[in-house]
PDB file of N, CA and C in Angstrom:
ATOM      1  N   UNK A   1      11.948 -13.674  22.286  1.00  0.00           N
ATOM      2  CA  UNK A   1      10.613 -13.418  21.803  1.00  0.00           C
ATOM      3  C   UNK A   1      10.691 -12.897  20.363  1.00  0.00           C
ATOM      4  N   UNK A   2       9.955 -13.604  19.304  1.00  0.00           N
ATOM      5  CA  UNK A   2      10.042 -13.366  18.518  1.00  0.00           C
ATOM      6  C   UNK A   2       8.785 -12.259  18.021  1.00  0.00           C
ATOM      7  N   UNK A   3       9.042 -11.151  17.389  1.00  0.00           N
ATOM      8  CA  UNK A   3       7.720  -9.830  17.014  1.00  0.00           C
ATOM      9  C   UNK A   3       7.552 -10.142  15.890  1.00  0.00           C
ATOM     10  N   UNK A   4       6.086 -10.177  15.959  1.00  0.00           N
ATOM     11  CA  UNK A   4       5.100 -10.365  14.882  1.00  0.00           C
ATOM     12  C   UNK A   4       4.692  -9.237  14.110  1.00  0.00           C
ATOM     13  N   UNK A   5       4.438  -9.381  12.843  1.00  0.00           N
ATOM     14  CA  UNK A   5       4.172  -7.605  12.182  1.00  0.00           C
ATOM     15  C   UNK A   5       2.780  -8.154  11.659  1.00  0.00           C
ATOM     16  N   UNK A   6       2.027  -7.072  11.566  1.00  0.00           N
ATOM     17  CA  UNK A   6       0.921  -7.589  11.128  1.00  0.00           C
ATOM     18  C   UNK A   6       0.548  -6.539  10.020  1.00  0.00           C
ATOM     19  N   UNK A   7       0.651  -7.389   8.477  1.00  0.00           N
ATOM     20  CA  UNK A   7       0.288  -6.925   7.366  1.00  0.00           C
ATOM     21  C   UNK A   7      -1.121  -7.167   6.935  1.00  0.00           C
ATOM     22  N   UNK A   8      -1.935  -5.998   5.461  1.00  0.00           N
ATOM     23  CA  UNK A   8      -2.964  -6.306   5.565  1.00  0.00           C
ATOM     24  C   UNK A   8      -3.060  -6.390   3.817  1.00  0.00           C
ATOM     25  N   UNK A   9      -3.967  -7.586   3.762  1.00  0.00           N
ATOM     26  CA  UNK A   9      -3.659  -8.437   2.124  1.00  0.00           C
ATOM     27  C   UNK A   9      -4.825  -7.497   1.207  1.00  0.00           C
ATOM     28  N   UNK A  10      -4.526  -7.244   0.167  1.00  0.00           N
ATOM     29  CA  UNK A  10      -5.995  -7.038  -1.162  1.00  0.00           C
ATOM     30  C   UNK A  10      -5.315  -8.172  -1.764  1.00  0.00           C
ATOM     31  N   UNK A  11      -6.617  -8.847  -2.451  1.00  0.00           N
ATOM     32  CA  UNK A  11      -6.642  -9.722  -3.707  1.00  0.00           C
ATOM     33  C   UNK A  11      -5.811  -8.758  -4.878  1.00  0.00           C
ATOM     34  N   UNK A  12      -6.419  -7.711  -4.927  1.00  0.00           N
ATOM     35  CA  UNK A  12      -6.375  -6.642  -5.855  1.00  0.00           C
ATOM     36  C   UNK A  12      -6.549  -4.906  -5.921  1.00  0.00           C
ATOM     37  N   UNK A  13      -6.812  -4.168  -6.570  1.00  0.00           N
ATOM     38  CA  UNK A  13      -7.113  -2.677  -6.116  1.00  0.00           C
ATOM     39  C   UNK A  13      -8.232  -2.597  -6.035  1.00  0.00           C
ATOM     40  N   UNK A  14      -9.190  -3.287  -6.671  1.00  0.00           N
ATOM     41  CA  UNK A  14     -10.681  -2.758  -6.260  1.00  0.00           C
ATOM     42  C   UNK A  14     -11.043  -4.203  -4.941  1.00  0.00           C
ATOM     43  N   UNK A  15     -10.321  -4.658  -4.691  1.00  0.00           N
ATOM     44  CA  UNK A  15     -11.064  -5.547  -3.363  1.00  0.00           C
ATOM     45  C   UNK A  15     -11.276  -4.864  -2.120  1.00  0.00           C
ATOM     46  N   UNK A  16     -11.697  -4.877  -1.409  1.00  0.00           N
ATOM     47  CA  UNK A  16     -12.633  -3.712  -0.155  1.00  0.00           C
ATOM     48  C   UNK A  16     -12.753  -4.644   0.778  1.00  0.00           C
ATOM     49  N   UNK A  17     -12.181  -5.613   0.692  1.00  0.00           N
ATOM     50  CA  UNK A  17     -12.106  -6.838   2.210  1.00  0.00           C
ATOM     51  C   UNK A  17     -10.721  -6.893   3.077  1.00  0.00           C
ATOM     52  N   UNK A  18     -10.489  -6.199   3.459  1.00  0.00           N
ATOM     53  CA  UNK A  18      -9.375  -6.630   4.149  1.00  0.00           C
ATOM     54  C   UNK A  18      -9.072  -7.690   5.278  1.00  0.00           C
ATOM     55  N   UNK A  19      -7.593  -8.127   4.591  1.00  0.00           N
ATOM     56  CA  UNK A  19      -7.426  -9.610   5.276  1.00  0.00           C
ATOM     57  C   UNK A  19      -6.402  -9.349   5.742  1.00  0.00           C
ATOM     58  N   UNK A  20      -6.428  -9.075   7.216  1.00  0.00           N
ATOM     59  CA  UNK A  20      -5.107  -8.636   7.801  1.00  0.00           C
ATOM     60  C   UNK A  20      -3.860 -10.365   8.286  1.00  0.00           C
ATOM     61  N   UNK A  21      -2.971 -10.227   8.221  1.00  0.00           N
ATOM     62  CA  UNK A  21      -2.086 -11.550   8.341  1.00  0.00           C
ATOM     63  C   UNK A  21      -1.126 -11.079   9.198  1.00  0.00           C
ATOM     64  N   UNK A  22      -1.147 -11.813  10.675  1.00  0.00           N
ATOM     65  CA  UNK A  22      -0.314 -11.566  11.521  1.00  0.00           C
ATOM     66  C   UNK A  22       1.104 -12.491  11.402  1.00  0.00           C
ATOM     67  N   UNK A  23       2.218 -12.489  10.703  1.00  0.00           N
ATOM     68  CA  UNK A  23       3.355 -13.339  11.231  1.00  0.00           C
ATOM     69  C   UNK A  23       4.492 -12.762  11.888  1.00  0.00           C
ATOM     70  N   UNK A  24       5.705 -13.771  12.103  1.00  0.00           N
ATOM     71  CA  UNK A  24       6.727 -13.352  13.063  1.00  0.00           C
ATOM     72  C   UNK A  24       7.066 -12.530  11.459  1.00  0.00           C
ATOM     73  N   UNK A  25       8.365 -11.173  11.983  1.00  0.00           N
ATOM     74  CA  UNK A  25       9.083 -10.707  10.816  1.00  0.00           C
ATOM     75  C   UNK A  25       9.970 -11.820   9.496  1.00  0.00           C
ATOM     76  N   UNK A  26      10.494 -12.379  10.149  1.00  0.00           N
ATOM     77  CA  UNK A  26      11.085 -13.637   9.049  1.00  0.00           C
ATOM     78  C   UNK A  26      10.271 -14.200   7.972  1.00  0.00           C
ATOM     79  N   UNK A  27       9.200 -14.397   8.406  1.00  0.00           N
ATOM     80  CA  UNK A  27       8.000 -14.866   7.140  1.00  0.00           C
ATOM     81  C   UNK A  27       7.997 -13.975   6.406  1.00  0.00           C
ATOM     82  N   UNK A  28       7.789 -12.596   6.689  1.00  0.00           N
ATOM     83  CA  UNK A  28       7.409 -11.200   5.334  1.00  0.00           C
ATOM     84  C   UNK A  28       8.769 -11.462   4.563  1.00  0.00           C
ATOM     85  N   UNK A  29      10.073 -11.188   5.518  1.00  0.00           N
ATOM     86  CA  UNK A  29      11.092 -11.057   4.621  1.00  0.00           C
ATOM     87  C   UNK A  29      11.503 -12.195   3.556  1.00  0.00           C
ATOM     88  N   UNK A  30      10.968 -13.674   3.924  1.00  0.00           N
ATOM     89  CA  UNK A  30      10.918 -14.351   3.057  1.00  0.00           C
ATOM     90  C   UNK A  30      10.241 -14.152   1.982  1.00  0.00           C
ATOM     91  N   UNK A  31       8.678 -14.089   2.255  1.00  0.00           N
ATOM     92  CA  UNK A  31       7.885 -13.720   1.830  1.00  0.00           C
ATOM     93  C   UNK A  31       7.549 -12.755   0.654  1.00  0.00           C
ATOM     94  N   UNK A  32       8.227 -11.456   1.143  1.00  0.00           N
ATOM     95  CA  UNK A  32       8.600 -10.127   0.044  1.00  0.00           C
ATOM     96  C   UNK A  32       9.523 -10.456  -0.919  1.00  0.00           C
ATOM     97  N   UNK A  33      10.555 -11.253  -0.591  1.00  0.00           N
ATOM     98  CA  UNK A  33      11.641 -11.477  -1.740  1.00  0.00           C
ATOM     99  C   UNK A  33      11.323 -12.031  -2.571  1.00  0.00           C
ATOM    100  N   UNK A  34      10.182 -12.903  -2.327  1.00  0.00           N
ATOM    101  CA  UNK A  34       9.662 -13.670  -3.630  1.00  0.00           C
ATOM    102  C   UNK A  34       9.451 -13.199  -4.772  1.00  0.00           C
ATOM    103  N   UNK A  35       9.863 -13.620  -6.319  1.00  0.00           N
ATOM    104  CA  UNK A  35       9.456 -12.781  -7.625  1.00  0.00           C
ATOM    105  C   UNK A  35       8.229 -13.149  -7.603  1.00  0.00           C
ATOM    106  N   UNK A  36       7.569 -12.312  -8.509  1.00  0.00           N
ATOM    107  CA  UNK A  36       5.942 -12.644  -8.329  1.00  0.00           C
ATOM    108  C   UNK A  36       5.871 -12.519 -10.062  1.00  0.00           C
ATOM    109  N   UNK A  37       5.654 -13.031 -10.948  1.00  0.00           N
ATOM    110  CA  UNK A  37       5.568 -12.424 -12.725  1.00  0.00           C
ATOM    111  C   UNK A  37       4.057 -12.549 -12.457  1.00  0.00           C
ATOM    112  N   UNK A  38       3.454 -11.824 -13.491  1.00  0.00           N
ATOM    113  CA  UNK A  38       1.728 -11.548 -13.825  1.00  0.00           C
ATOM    114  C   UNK A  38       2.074 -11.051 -15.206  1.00  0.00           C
ATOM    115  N   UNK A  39       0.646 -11.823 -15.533  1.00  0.00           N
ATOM    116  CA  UNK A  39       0.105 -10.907 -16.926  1.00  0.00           C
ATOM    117  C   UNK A  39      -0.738  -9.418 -16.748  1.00  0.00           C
ATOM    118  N   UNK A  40      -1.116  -9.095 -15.263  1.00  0.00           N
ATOM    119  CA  UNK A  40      -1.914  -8.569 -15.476  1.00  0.00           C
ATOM    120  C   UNK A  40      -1.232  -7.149 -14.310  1.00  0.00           C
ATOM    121  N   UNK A  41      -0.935  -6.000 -14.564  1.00  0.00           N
ATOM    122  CA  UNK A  41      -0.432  -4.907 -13.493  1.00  0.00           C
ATOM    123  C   UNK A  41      -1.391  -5.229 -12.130  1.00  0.00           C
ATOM    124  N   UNK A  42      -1.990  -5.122 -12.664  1.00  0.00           N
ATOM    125  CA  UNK A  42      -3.513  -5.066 -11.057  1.00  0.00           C
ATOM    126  C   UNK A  42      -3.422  -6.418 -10.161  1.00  0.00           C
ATOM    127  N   UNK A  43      -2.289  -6.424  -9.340  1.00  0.00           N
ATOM    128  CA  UNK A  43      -2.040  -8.157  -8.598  1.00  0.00           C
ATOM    129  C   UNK A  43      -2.867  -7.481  -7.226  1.00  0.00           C
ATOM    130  N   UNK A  44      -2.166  -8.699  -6.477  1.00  0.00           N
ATOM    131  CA  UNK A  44      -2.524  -8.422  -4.735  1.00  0.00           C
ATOM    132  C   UNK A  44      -1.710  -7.044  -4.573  1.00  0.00           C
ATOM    133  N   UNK A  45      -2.204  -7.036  -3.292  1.00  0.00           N
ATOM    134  CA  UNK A  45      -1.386  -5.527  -2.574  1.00  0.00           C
ATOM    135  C   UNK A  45      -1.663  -5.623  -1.317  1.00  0.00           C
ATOM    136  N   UNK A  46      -0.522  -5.060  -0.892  1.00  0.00           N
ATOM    137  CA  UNK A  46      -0.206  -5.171   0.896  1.00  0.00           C
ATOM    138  C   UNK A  46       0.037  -4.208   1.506  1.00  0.00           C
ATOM    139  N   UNK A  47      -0.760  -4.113   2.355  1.00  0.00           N
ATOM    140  CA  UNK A  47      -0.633  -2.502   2.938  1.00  0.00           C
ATOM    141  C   UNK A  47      -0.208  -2.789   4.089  1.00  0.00           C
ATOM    142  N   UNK A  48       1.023  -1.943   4.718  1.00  0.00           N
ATOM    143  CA  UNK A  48       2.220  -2.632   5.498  1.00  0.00           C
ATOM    144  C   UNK A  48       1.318  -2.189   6.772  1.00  0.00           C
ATOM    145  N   UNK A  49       0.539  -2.347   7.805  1.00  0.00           N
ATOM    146  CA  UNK A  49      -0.292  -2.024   8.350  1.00  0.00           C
ATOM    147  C   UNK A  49      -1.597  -2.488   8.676  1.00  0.00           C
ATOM    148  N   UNK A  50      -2.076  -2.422  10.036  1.00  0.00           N
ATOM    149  CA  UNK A  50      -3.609  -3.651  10.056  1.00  0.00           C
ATOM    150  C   UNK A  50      -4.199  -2.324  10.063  1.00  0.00           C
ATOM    151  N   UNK A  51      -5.511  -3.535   8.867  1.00  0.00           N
ATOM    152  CA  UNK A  51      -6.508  -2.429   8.737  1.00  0.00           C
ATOM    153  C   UNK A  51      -7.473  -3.836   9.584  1.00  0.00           C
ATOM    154  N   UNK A  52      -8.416  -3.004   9.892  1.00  0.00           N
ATOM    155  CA  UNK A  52      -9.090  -4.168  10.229  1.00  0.00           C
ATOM    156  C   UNK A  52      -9.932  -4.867   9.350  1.00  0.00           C
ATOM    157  N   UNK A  53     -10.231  -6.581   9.734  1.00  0.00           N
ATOM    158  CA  UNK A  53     -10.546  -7.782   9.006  1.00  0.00           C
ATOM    159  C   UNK A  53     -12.172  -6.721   7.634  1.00  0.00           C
ATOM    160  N   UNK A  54     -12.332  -7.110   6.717  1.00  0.00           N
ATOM    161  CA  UNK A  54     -13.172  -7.073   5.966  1.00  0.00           C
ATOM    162  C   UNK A  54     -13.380  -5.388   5.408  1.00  0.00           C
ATOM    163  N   UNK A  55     -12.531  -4.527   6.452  1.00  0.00           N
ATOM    164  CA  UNK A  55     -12.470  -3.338   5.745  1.00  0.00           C
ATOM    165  C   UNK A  55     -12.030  -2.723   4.583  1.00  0.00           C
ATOM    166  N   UNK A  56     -12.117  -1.300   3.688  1.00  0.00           N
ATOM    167  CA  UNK A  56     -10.954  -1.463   3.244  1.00  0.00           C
ATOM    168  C   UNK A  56      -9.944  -0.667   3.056  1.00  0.00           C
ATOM    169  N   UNK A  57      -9.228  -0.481   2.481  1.00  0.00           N
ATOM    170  CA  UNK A  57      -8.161   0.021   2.187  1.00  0.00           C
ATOM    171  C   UNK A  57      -7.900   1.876   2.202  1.00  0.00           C
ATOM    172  N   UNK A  58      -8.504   2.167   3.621  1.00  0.00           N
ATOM    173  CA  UNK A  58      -8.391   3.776   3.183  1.00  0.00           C
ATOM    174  C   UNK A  58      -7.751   4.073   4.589  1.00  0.00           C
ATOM    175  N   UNK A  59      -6.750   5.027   4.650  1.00  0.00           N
ATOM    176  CA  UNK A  59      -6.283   5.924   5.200  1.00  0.00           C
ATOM    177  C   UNK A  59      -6.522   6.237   6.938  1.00  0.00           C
ATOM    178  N   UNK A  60      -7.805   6.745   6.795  1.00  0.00           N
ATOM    179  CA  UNK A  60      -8.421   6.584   8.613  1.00  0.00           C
ATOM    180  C   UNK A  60      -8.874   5.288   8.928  1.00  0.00           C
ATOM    181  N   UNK A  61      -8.854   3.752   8.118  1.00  0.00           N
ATOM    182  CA  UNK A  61      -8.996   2.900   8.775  1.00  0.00           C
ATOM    183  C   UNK A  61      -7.417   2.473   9.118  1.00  0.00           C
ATOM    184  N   UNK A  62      -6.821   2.727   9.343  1.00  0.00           N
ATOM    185  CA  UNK A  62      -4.940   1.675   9.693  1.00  0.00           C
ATOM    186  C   UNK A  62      -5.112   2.166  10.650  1.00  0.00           C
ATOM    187  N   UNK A  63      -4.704   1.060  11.789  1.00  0.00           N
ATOM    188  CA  UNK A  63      -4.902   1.018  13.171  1.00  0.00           C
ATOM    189  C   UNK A  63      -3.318   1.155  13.761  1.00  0.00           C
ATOM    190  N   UNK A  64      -2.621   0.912  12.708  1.00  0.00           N
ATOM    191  CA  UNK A  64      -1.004   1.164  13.281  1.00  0.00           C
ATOM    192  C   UNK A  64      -0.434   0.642  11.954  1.00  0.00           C
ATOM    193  N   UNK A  65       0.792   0.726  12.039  1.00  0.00           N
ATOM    194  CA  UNK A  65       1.718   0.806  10.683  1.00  0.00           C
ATOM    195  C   UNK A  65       2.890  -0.234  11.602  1.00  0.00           C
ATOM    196  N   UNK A  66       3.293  -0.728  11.051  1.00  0.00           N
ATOM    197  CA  UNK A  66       4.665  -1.452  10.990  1.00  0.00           C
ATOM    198  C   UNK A  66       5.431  -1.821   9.977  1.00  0.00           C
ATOM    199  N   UNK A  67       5.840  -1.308   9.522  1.00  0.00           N
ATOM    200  CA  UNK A  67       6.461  -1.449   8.292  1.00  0.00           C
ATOM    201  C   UNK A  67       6.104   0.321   7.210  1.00  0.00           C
ATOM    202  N   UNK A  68       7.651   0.181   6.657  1.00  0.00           N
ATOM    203  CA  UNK A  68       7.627   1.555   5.823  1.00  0.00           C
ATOM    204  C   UNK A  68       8.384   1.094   4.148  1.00  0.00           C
ATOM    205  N   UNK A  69       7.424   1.439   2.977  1.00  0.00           N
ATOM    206  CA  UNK A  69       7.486   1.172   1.880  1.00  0.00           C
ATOM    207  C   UNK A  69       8.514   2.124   1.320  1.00  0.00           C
ATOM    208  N   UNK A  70       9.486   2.431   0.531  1.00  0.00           N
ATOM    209  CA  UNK A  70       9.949   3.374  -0.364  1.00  0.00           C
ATOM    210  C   UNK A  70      10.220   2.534  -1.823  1.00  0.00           C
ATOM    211  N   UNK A  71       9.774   3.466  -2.994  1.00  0.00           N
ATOM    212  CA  UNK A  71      10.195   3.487  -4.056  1.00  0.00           C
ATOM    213  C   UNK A  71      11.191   3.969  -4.570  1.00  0.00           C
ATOM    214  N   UNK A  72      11.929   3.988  -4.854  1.00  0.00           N
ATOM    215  CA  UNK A  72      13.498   4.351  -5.031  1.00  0.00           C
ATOM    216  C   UNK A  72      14.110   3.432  -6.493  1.00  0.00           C
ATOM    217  N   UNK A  73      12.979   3.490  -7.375  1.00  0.00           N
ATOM    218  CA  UNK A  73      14.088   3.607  -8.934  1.00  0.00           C
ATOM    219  C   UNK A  73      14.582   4.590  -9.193  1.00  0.00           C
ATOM    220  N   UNK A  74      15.947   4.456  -9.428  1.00  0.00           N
ATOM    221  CA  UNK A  74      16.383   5.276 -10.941  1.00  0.00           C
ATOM    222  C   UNK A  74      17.313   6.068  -9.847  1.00  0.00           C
ATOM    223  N   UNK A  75      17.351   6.104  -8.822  1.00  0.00           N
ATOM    224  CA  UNK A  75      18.244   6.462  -7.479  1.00  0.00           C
ATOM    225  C   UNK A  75      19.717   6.071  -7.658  1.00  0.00           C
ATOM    226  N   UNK A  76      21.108   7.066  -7.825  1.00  0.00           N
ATOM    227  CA  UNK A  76      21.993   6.644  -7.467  1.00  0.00           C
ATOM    228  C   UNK A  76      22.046   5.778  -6.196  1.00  0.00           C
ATOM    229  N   UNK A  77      23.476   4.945  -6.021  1.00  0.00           N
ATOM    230  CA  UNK A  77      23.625   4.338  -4.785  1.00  0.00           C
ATOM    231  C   UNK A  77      23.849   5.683  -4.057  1.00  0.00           C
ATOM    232  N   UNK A  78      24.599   6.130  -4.214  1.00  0.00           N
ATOM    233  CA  UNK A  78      24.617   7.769  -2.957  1.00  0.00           C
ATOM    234  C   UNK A  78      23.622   7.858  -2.708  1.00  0.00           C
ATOM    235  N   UNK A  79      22.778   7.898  -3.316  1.00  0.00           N
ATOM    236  CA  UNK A  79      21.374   8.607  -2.849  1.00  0.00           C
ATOM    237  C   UNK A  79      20.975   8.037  -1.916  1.00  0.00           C
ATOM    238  N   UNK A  80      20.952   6.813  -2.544  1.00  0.00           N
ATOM    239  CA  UNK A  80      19.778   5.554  -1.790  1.00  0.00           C
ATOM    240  C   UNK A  80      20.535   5.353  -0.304  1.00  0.00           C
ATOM    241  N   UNK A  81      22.030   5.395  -0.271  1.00  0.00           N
ATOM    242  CA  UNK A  81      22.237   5.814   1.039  1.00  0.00           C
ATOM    243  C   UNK A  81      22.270   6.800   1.971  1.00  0.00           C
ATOM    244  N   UNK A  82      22.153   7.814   1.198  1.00  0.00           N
ATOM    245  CA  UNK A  82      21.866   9.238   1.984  1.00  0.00           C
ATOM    246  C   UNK A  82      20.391   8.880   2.496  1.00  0.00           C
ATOM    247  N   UNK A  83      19.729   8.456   1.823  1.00  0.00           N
ATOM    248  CA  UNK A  83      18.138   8.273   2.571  1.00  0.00           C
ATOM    249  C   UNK A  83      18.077   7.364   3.803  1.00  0.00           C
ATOM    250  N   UNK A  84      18.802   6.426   3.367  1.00  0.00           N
ATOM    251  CA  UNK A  84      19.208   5.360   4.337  1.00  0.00           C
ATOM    252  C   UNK A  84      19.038   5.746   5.662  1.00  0.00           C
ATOM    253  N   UNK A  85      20.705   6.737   5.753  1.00  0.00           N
ATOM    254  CA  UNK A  85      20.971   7.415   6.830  1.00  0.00           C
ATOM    255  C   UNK A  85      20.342   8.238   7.432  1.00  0.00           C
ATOM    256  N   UNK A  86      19.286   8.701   6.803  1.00  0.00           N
ATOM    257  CA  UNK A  86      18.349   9.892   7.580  1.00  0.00           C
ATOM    258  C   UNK A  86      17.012   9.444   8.739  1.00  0.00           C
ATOM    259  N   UNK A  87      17.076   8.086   7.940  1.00  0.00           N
ATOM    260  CA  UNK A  87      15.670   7.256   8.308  1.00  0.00           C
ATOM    261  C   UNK A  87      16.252   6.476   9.545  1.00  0.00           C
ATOM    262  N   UNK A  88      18.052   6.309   9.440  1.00  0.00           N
ATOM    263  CA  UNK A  88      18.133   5.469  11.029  1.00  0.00           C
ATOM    264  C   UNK A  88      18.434   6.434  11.498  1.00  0.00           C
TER     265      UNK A  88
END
């Protein structure tokens, strides 16, 4: 059986529709690796989590989380594995 994660799409930061997208995990990870270039900072955004369809993007609407984001520039490799290890 393959598990499905279900992420939730913005066009952008001010879009207020949420478009939640259910696939198996293999699609995101394809998916995420992709380079994305823009002219413009303000792209889509994915909030690792269903919010529900047309809502948007705040806090007490995520109905569950699957998936966990970290930012980690400028991080030695030690580091980035010390975090590693804490989180499994």
């Amino acid at each position: 059986m393959t598990r499905e994660i279900t992420f939730s799409v913005f066009r952008n930061r001010y879009d207020t529709q949420s478009n939640p997208i259910t696939k198996p995990w293999n699609f995101w990870v394809q998916e995420l690796q992709k380079s994305q270039i823009v002219e413009d900072k303000d792209t889509f955004a994915i909030v690792l989590g269903d919010i529900p369809r047309g809502r948007t993007h705040a806090n007490n609407l995520v109905e569950h989380i699957d998936a966990l984001g970290l930012d980690l520039d400028g991080l030695e490799e030690s580091d980035i594995a010390s975090i590693y290890e804490k989180l499994i």
